[in-house]
Protein backbone atom coordinates (compact mmCIF):
# COMPACT_ATOMS: atom_id res chain seq x y z
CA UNK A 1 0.00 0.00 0.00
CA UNK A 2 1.23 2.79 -1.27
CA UNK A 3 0.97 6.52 1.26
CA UNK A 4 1.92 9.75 1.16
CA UNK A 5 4.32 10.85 3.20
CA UNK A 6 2.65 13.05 5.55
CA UNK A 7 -1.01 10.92 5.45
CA UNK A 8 -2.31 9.67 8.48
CA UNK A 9 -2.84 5.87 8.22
CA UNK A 10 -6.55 4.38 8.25
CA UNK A 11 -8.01 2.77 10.69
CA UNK A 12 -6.43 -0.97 10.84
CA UNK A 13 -9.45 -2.85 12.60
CA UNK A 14 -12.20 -2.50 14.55
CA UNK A 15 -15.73 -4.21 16.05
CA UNK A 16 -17.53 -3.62 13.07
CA UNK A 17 -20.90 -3.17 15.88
CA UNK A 18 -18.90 -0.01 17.48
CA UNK A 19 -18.35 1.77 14.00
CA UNK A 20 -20.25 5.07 14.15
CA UNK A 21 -23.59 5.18 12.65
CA UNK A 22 -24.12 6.77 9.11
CA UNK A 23 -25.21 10.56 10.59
CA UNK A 24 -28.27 10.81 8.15
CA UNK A 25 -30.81 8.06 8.05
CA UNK A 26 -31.30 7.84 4.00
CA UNK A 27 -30.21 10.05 1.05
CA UNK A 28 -33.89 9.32 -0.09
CA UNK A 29 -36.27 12.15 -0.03
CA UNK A 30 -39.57 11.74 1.82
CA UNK A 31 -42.07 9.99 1.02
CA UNK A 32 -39.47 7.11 0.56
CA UNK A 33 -37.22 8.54 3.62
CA UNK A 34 -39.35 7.65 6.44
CA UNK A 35 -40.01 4.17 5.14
CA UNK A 36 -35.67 3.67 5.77
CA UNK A 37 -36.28 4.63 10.04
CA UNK A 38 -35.94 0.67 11.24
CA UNK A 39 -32.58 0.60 9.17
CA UNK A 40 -28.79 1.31 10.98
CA UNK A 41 -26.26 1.81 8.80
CA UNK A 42 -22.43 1.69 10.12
CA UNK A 43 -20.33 2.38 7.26
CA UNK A 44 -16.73 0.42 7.35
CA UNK A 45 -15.49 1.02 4.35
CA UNK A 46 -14.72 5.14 4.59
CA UNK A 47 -13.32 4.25 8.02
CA UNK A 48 -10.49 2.40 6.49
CA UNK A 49 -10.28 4.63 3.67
CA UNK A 50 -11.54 2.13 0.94
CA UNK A 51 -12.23 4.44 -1.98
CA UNK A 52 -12.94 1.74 -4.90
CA UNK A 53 -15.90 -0.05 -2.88
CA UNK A 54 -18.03 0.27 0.18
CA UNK A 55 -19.41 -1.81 3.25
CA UNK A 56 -21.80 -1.57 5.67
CA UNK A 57 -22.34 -3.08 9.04
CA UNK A 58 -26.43 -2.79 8.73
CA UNK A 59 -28.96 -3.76 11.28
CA UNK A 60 -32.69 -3.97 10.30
CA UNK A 61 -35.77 -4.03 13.08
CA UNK A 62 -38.87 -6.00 12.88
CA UNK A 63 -40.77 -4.43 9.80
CA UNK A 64 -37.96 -2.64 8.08
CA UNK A 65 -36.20 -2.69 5.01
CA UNK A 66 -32.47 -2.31 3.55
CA UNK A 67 -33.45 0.30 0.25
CA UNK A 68 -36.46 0.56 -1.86
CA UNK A 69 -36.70 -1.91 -4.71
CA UNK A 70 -33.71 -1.44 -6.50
CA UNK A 71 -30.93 -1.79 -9.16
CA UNK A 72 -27.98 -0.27 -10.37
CA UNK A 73 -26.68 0.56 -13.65
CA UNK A 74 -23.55 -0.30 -12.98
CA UNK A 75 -22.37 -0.81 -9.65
CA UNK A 76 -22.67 -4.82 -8.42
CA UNK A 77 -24.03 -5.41 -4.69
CA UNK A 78 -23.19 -8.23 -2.66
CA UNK A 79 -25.00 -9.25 0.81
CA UNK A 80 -23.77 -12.02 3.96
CA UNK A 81 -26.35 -12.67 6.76
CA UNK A 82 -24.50 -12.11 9.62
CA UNK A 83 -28.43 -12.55 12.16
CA UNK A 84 -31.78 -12.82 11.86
CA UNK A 85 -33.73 -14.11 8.96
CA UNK A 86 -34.32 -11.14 6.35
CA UNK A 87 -36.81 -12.29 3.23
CA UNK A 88 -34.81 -11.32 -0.02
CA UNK A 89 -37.63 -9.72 -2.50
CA UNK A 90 -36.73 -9.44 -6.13
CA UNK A 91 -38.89 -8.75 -8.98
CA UNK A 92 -39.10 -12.47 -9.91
CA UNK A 93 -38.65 -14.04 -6.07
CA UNK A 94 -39.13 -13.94 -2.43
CA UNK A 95 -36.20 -15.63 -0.28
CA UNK A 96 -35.81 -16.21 3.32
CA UNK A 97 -32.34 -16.05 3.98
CA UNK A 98 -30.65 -17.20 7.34
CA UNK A 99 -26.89 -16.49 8.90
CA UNK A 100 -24.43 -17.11 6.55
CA UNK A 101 -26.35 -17.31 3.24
CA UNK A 102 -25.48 -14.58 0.68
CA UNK A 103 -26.43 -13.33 -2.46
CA UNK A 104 -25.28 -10.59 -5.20
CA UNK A 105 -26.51 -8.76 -7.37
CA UNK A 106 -24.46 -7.58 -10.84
CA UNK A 107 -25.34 -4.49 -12.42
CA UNK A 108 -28.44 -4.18 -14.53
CA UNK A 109 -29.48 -7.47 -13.23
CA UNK A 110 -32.72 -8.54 -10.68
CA UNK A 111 -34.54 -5.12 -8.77
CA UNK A 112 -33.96 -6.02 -5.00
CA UNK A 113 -34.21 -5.49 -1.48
CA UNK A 114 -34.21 -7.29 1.79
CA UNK A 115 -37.09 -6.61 4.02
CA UNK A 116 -37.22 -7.94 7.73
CA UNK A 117 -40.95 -9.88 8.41
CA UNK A 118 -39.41 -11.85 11.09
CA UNK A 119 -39.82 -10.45 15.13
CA UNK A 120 -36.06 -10.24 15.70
CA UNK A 121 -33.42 -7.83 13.92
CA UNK A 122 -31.41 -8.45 10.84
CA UNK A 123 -27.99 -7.68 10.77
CA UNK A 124 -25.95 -8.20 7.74
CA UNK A 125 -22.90 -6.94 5.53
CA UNK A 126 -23.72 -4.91 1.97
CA UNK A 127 -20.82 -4.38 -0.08
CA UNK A 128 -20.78 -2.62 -3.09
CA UNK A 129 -18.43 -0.77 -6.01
CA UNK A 130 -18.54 2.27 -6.19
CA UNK A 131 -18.16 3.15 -10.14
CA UNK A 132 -19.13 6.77 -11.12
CA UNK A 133 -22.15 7.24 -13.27
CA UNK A 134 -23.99 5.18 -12.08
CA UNK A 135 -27.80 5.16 -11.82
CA UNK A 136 -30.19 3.06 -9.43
CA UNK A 137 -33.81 2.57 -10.93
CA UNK A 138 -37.05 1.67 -8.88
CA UNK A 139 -39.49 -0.59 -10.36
CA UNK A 140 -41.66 -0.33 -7.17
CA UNK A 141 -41.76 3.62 -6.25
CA UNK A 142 -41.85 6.88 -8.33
CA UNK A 143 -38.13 7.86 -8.26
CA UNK A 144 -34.93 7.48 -10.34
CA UNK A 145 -31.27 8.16 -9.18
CA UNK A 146 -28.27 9.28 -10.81
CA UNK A 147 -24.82 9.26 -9.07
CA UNK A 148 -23.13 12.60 -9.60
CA UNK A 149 -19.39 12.92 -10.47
CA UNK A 150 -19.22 14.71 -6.51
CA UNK A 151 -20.40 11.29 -5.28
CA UNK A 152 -23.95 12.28 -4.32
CA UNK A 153 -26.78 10.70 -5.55
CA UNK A 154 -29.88 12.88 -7.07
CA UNK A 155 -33.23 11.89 -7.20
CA UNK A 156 -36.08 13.03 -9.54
CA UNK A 157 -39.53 11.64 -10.28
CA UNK A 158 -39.70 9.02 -13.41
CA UNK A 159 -40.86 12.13 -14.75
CA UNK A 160 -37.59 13.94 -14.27
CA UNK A 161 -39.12 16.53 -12.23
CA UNK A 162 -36.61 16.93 -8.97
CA UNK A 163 -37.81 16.01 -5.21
C-alpha cells in the first residue's frame, strides 16, 4: 500500500458493531425517507479509507427494510447474513435467507431489497463498487437516481421533475 508521506494511516481494525452510525438516516427524499427509520447503517469502508468499494455493518428491526426496490446501472451489490432471517424480494422471487447465506446482485441485473418480516433484527454486511455514473432505478416507487461525479446521488420523479 502505497501513502503519502505526511497521510495519516486508516483505521487498521475494529468491532464492526462499534463503528459510528451513518449521521443521516437515508439520502432518499420523503415519502421514501421515512419508510428507511428501522434501518442502521455503520459504514466500514470510509473508516479504512476504501475508496474503490463500500461496506456496511447494517442492522434492520422488525418491519424494516435495507433500500427501496432497486438496481444499479452499474455498480454490483453483494449481501452475507450475519443474524436474523431477512426475506430477499426481487422482482421475480421472495427468499428467506438465514446467517451465513449470501447473495449478489451484478449491475443491470434482478430489482432487489431485503425486508425484515421476522420479530427479531437483521444484521448483515452490503458491499458494493462504487463506479461513477452510475444510476439506481425503482421498479416499485416513483423515483430514479443518478450518481453525480461529486459522489452524491440525485433523485427526480420518473418524470424527471426533482424532489
Amino acid at each position: 500500500m502505497d501513502m503519502a508521506k505526511n497521510e495519516a494511516p486508516a483505521t487498521i481494525a475494529i468491532d464492526a458493531s462499534s463503528a459510528p452510525l451513518r449521521t443521516k438516516l437515508s439520502n432518499y427524499p420523503e415519502p421514501f425517507f421515512s419508510r428507511m427509520a428501522r434501518r442502521a447503517k455503520r459504514p466500514l469502508g470510509d473508516l479504512f479509507g476504501l475508496k474503490n468499494f463500500g461496506v456496511n455493518f447494517t442492522r434492520l428491526a422488525s418491519g424494516g427494510e435495507s433500500a427501496l426496490m432497486h438496481r444499479h446501472s452499474r455498480q454490483d451489490e453483494f449481501i452475507y447474513i450475519l443474524e436474523g432471517e431477512p426475506t430477499l424480494v426481487t422482482d421475480t422471487a421472495d427468499v428467506k435467507l438465514r446467517p451465513g447465506m449470501c447473495a449478489g446482485f451484478p449491475c443491470g441485473g434482478l430489482a432487489h431489497h431485503l425486508v425484515n418480516r421476522s420479530d427479531r433484527d437483521v444484521v448483515y454486511l452490503e458491499i458494493g463498487d462504487r463506479t461513477p455514473g452510475d444510476e439506481g432505478q425503482y421498479p416499485n416507487d416513483d423515483i430514479q437516481a443518478v450518481l453525480d461525479s461529486d459522489g452524491k446521488w440525485r433523485f427526480t420523479h420518473k418524470d424527471g421533475r426533482p424532489y
